[in-house]
N, C-alpha and C. Protein backbone atom coordinates (compact mmCIF):
# COMPACT_ATOMS: atom_id res chain seq x y z
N UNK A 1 113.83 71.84 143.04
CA UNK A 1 112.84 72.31 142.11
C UNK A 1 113.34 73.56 141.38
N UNK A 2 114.07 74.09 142.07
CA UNK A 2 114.69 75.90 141.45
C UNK A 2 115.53 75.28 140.23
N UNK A 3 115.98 74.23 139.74
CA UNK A 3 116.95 74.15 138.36
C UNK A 3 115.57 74.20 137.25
N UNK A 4 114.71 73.38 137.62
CA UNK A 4 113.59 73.36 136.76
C UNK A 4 112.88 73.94 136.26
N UNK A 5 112.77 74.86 137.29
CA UNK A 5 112.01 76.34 137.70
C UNK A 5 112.57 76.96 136.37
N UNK A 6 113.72 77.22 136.59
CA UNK A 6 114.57 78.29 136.12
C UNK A 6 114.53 78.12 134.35
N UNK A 7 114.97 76.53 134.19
CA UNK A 7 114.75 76.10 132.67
C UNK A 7 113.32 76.48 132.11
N UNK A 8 112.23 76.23 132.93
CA UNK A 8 110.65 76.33 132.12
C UNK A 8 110.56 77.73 132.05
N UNK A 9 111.23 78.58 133.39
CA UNK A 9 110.86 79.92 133.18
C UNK A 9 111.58 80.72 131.79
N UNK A 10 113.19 80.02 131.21
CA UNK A 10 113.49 80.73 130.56
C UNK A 10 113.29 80.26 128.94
N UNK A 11 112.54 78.91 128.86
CA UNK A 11 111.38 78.49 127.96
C UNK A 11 110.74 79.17 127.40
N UNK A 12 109.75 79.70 128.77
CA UNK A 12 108.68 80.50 128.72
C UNK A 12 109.18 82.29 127.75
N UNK A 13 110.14 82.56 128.53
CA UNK A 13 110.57 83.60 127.71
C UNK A 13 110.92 83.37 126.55
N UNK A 14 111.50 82.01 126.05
CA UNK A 14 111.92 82.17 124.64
C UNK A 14 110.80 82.38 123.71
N UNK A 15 109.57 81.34 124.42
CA UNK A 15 107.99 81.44 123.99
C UNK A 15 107.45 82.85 123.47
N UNK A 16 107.60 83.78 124.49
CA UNK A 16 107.01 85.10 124.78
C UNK A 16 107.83 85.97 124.00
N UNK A 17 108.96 86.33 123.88
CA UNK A 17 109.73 86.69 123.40
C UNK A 17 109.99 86.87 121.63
N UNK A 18 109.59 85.02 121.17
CA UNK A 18 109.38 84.42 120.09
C UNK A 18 108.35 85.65 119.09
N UNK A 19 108.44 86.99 119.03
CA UNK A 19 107.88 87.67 118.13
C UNK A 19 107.08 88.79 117.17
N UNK A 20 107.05 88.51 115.82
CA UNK A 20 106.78 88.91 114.96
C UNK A 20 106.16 90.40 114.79
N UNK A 21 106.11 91.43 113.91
CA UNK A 21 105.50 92.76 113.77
C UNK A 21 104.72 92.26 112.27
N UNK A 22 103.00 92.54 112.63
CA UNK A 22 102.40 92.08 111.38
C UNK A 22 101.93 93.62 110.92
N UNK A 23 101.91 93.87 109.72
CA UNK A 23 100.92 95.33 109.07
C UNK A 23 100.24 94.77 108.48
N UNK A 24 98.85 95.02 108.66
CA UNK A 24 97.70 94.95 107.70
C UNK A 24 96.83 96.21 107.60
N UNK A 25 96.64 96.27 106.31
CA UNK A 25 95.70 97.48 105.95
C UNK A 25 94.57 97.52 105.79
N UNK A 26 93.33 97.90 106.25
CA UNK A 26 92.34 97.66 106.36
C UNK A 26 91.91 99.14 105.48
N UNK A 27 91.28 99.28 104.59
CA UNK A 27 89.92 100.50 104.50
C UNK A 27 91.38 101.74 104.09
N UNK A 28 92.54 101.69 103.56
CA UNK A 28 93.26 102.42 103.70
C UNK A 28 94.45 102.73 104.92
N UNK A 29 94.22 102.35 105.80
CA UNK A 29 94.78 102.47 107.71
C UNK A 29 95.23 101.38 107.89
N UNK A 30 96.84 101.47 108.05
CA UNK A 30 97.88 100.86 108.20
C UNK A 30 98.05 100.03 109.63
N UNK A 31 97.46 98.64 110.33
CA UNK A 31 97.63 98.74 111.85
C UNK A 31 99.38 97.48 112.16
N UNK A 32 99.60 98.02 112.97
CA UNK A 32 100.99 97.18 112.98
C UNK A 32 100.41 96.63 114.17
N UNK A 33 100.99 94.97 114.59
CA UNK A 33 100.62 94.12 115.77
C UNK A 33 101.53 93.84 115.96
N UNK A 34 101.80 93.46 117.17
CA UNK A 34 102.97 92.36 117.43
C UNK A 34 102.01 90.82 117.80
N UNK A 35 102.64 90.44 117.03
CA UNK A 35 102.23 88.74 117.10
C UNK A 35 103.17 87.29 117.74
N UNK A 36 103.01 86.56 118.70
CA UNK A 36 103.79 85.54 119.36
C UNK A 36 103.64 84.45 117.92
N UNK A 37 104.66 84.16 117.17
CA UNK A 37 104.89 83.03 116.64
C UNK A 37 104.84 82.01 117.48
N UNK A 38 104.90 81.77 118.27
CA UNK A 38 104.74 80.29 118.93
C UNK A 38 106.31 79.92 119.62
N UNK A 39 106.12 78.26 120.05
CA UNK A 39 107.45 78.21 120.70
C UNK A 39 107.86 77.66 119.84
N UNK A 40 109.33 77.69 119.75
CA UNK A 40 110.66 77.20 118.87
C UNK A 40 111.64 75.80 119.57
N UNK A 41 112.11 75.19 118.71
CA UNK A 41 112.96 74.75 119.28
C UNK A 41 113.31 74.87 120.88
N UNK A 42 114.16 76.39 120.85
CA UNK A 42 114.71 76.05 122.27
C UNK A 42 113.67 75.90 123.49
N UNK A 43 112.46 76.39 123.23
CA UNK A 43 111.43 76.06 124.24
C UNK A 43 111.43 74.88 124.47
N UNK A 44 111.02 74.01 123.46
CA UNK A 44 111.30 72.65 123.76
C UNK A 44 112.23 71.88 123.99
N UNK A 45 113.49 72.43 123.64
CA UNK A 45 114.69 71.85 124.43
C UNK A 45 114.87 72.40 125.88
N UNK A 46 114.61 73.66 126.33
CA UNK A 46 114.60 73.87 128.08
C UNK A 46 113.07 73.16 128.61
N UNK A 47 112.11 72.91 127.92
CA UNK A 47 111.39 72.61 128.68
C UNK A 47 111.22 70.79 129.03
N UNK A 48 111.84 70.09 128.13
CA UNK A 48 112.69 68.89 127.93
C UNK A 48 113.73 68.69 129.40
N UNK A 49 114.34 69.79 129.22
CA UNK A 49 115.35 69.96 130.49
C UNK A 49 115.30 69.56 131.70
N UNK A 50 113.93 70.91 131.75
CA UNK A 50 113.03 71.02 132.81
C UNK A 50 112.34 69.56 132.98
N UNK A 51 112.10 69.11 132.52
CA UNK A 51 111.19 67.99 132.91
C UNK A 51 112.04 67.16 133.57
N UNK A 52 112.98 66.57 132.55
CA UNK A 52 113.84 65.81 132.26
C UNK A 52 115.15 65.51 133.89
N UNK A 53 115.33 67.23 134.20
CA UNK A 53 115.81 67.03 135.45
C UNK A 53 114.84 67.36 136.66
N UNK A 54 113.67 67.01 136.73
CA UNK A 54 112.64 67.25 137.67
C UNK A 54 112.52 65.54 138.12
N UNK A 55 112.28 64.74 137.17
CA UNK A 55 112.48 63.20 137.24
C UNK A 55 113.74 62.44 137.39
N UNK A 56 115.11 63.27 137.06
CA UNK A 56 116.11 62.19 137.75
C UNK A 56 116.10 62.98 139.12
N UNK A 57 116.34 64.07 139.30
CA UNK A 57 115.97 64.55 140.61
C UNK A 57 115.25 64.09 141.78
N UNK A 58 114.21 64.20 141.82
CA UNK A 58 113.04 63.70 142.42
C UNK A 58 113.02 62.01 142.32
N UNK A 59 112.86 61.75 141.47
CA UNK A 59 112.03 60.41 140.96
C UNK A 59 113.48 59.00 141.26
N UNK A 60 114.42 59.33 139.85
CA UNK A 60 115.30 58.82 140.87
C UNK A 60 116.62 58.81 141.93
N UNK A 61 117.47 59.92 141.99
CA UNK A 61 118.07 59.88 143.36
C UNK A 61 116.99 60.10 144.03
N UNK A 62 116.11 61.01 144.49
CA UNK A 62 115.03 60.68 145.74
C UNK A 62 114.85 59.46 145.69
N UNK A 63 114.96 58.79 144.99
CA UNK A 63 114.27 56.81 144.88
C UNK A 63 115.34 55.88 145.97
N UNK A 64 116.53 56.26 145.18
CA UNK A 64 117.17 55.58 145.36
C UNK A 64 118.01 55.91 146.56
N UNK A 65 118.61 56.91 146.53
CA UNK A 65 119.39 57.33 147.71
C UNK A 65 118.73 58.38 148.94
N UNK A 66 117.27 58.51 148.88
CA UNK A 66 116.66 58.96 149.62
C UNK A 66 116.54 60.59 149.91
N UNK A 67 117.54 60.79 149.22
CA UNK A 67 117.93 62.69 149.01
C UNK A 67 117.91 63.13 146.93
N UNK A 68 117.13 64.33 147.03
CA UNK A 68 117.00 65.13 146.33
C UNK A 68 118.19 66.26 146.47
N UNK A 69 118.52 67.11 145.09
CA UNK A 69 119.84 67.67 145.66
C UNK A 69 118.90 69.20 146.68
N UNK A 70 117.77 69.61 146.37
CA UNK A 70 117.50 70.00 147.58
C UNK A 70 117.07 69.33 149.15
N UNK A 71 117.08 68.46 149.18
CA UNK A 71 117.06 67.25 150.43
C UNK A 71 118.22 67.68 150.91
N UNK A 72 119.62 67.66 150.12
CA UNK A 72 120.72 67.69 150.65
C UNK A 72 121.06 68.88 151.32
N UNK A 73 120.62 69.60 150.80
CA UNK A 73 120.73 71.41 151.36
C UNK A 73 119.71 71.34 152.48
N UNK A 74 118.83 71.32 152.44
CA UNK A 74 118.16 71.07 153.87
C UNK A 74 117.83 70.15 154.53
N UNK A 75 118.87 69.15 154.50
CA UNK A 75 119.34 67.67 155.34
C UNK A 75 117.89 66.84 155.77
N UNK A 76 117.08 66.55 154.28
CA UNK A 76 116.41 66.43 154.88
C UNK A 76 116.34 64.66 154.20
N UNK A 77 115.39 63.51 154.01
CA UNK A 77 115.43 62.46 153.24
C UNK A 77 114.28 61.64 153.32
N UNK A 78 113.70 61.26 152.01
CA UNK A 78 112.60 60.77 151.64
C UNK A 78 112.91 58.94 151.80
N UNK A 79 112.01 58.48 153.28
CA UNK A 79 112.30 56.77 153.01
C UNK A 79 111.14 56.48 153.37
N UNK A 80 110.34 55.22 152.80
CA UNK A 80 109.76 54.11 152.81
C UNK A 80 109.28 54.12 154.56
N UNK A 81 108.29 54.04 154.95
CA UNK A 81 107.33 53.79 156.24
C UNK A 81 107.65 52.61 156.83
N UNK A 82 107.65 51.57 155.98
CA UNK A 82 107.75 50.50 156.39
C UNK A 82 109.07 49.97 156.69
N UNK A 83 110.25 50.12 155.84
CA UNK A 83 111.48 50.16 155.73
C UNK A 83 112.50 50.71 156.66
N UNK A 84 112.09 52.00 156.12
CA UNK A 84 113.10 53.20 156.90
C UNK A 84 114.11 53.20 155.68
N UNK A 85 114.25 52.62 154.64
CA UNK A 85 115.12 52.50 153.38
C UNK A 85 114.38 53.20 152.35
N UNK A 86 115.69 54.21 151.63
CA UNK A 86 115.11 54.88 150.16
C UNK A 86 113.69 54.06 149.70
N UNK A 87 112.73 54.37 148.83
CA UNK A 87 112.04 54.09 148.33
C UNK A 87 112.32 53.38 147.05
N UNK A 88 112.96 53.53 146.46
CA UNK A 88 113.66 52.97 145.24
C UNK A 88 113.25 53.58 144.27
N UNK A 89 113.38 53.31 142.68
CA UNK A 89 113.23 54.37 141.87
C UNK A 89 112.22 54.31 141.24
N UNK A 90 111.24 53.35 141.05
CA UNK A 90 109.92 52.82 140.50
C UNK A 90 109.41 53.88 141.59
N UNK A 91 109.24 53.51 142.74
CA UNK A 91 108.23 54.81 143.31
C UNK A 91 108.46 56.11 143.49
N UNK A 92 110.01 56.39 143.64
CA UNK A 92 110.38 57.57 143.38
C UNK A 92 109.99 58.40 142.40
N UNK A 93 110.01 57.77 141.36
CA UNK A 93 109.24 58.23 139.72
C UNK A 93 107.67 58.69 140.34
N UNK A 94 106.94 57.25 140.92
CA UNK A 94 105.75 57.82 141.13
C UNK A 94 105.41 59.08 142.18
N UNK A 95 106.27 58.85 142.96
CA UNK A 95 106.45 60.21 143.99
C UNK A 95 106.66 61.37 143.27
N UNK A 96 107.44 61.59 142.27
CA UNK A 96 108.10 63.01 141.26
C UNK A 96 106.66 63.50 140.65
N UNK A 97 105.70 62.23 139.82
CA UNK A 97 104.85 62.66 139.27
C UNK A 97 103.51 63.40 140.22
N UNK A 98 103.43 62.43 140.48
CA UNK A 98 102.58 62.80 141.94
C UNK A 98 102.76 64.42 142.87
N UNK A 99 104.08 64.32 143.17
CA UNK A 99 104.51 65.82 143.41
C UNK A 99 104.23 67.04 142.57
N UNK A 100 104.28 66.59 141.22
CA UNK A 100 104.15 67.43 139.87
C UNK A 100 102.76 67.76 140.10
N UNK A 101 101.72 66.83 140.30
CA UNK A 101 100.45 66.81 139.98
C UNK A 101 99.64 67.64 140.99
N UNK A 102 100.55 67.38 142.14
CA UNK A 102 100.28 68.73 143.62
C UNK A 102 100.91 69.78 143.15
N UNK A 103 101.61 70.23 142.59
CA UNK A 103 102.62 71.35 142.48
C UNK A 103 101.48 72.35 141.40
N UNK A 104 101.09 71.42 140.38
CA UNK A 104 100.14 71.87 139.29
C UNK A 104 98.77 72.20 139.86
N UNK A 105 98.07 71.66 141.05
CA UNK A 105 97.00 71.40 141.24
C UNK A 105 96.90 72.30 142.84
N UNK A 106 97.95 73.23 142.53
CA UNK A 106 98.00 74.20 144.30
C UNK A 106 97.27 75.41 143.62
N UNK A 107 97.14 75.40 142.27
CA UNK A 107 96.55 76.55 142.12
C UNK A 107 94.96 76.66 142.04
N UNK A 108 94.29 75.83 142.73
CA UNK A 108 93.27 75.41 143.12
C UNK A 108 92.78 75.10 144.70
N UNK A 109 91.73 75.34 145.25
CA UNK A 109 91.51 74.97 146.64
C UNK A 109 91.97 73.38 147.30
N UNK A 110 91.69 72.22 146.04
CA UNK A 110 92.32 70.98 146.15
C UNK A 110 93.98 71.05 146.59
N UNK A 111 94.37 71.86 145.66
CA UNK A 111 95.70 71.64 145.94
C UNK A 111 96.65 72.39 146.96
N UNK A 112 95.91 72.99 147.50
CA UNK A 112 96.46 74.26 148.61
C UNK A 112 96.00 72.95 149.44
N UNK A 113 94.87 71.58 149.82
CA UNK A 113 94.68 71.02 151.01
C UNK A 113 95.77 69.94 150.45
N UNK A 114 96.27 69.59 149.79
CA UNK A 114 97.27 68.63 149.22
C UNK A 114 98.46 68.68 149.69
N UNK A 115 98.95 69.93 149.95
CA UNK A 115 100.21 70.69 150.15
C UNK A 115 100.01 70.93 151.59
N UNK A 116 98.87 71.26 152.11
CA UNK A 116 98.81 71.62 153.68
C UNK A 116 98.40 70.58 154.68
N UNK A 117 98.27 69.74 154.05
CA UNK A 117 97.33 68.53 154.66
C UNK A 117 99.07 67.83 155.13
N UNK A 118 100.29 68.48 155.78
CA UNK A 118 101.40 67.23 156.32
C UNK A 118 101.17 68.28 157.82
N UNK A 119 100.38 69.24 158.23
CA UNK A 119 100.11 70.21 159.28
C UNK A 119 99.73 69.48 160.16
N UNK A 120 98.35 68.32 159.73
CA UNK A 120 97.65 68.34 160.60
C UNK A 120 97.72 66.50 160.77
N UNK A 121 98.28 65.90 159.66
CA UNK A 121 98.73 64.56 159.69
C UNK A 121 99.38 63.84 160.67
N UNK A 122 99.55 63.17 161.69
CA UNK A 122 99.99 62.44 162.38
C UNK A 122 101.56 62.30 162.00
N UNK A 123 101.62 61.81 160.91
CA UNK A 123 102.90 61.21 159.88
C UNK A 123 103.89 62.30 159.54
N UNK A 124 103.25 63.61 159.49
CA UNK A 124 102.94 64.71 158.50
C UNK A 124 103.68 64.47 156.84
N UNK A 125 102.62 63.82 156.50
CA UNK A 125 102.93 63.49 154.81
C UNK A 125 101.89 63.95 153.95
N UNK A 126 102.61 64.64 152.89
CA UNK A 126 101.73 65.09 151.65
C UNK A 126 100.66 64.18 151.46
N UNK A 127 99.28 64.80 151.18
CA UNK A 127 97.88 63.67 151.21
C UNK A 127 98.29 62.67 149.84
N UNK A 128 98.48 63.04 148.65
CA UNK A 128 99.11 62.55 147.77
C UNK A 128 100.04 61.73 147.35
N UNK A 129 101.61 62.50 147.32
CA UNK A 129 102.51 61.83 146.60
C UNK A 129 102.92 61.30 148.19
N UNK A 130 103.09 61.48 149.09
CA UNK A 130 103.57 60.40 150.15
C UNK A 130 102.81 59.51 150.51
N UNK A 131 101.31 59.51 150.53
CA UNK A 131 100.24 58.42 151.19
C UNK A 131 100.69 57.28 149.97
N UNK A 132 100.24 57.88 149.12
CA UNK A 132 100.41 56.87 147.99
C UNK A 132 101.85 56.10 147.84
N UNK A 133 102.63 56.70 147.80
CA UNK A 133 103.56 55.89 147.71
C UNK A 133 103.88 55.29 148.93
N UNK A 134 103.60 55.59 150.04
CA UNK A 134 103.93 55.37 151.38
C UNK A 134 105.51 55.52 151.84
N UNK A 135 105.75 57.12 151.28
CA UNK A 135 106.94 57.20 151.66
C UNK A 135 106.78 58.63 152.80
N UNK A 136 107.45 58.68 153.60
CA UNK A 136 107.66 60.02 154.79
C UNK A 136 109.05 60.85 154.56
N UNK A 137 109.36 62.01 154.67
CA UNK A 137 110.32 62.51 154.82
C UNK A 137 111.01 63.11 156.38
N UNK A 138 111.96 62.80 156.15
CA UNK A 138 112.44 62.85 157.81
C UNK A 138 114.03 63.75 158.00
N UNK A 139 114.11 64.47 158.27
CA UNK A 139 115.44 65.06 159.13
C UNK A 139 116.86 64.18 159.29
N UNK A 140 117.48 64.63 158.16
CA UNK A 140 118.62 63.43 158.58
C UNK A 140 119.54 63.93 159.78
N UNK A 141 120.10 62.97 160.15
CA UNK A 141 121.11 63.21 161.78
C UNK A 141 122.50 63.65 160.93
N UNK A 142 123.10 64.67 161.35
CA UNK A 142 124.73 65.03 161.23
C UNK A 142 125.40 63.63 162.13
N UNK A 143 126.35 63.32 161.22
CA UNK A 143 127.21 62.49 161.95
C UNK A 143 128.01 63.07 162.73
N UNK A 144 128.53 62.75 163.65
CA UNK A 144 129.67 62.99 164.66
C UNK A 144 131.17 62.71 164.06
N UNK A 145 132.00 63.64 163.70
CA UNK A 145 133.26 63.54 163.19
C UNK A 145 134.17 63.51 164.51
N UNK A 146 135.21 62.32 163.97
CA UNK A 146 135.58 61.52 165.11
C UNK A 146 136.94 62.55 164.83
C-alpha cells in the first residue's frame, strides 16, 4: 500500500501546492488571497498511478500468485478457503476493491469493525473483502535450503 500511499500523497501536494495570488479591491483596500487553482495534470497522472498500482498489486499478483509485494516482505499469502490455491485475478480485483472500500470506510465506526472484525473471527478474515471473496491470508512456511 506505501507505493500508492506515496503517489496520492504527492498528488495531493501538487493539488495544494497548485496556487495562485488574487488582488481585489474593494471600497479602495487592496486584499491579496492565495487561491488553489485546482488539480493539474500531474495530479491526475500520480493519482492514475496510485490507483493503477493499487490494482495490479493487490488485485492481480495477490490473484494470481497469492502474494502482494507487501505479502512478500512479511511472508505472508492470500489463498482461496476452499482451494488453498491463489484466488485468481477476477477475485483478486474484487478483493483490491473491496480492501479500498475498508481502507476508505475506517474512517468511520463501520470501518474500524471491518478492519477489526479478523480479532475475533474464527478464520480471522476481514468482514468484507475476505468473506466475500472467500479468500484467508495465511503465513507462508520458509523452505528448508538443502
Amino acid at each position: 500500500m506505501l507505493p500508492a500511499l506515496v503517489a496520492f500523497g504527492v498528488a495531493h501536494a501538487f493539488f495544494y501546492l497548485n496556487t495562485t495570488t488574487v488582488n481585489t479591491t474593494v471600497g479602495g483596500v487592496t486584499y491579496t488571497d492565495k487561491v488553489t487553482v485546482g488539480p493539474g495534470i500531474p495530479y491526475f497522472l500520480l493519482l492514475a498511478v496510485a490507483v493503477v498500482y493499487w490494482f495490479i498489486n493487490k488485485g492481480y499478483f495477490e490473484g494470481t500468485t497469492g502474494r502482494s509485494l507487501g505479502k512478500v516482505i512479511v511472508r505472508t499469502r492470500t489463498i482461496s478457503l476452499e482451494s488453498g490455491k491463489p484466488i485468481g485475478a477476477g477475485w483478486g480485483f474484487l478483493r483490491a476493491l473491496l480492501v479500498y472500500v475498508e481502507f476508505v470506510l475506517i474512517l468511520t465506526c463501520v470501518g474500524a469493525v471491518l478492519w477489526l472484525w479478523p480479532l475475533w473471527d474464527k478464520r480471522n478474515q476481514a468482514l468484507l473483502s475476505d468473506k466475500a471473496t472467500r479468500a484467508v491470508v495465511m503465513r507462508s512456511h520458509r523452505r528448508k535450503r538443502r
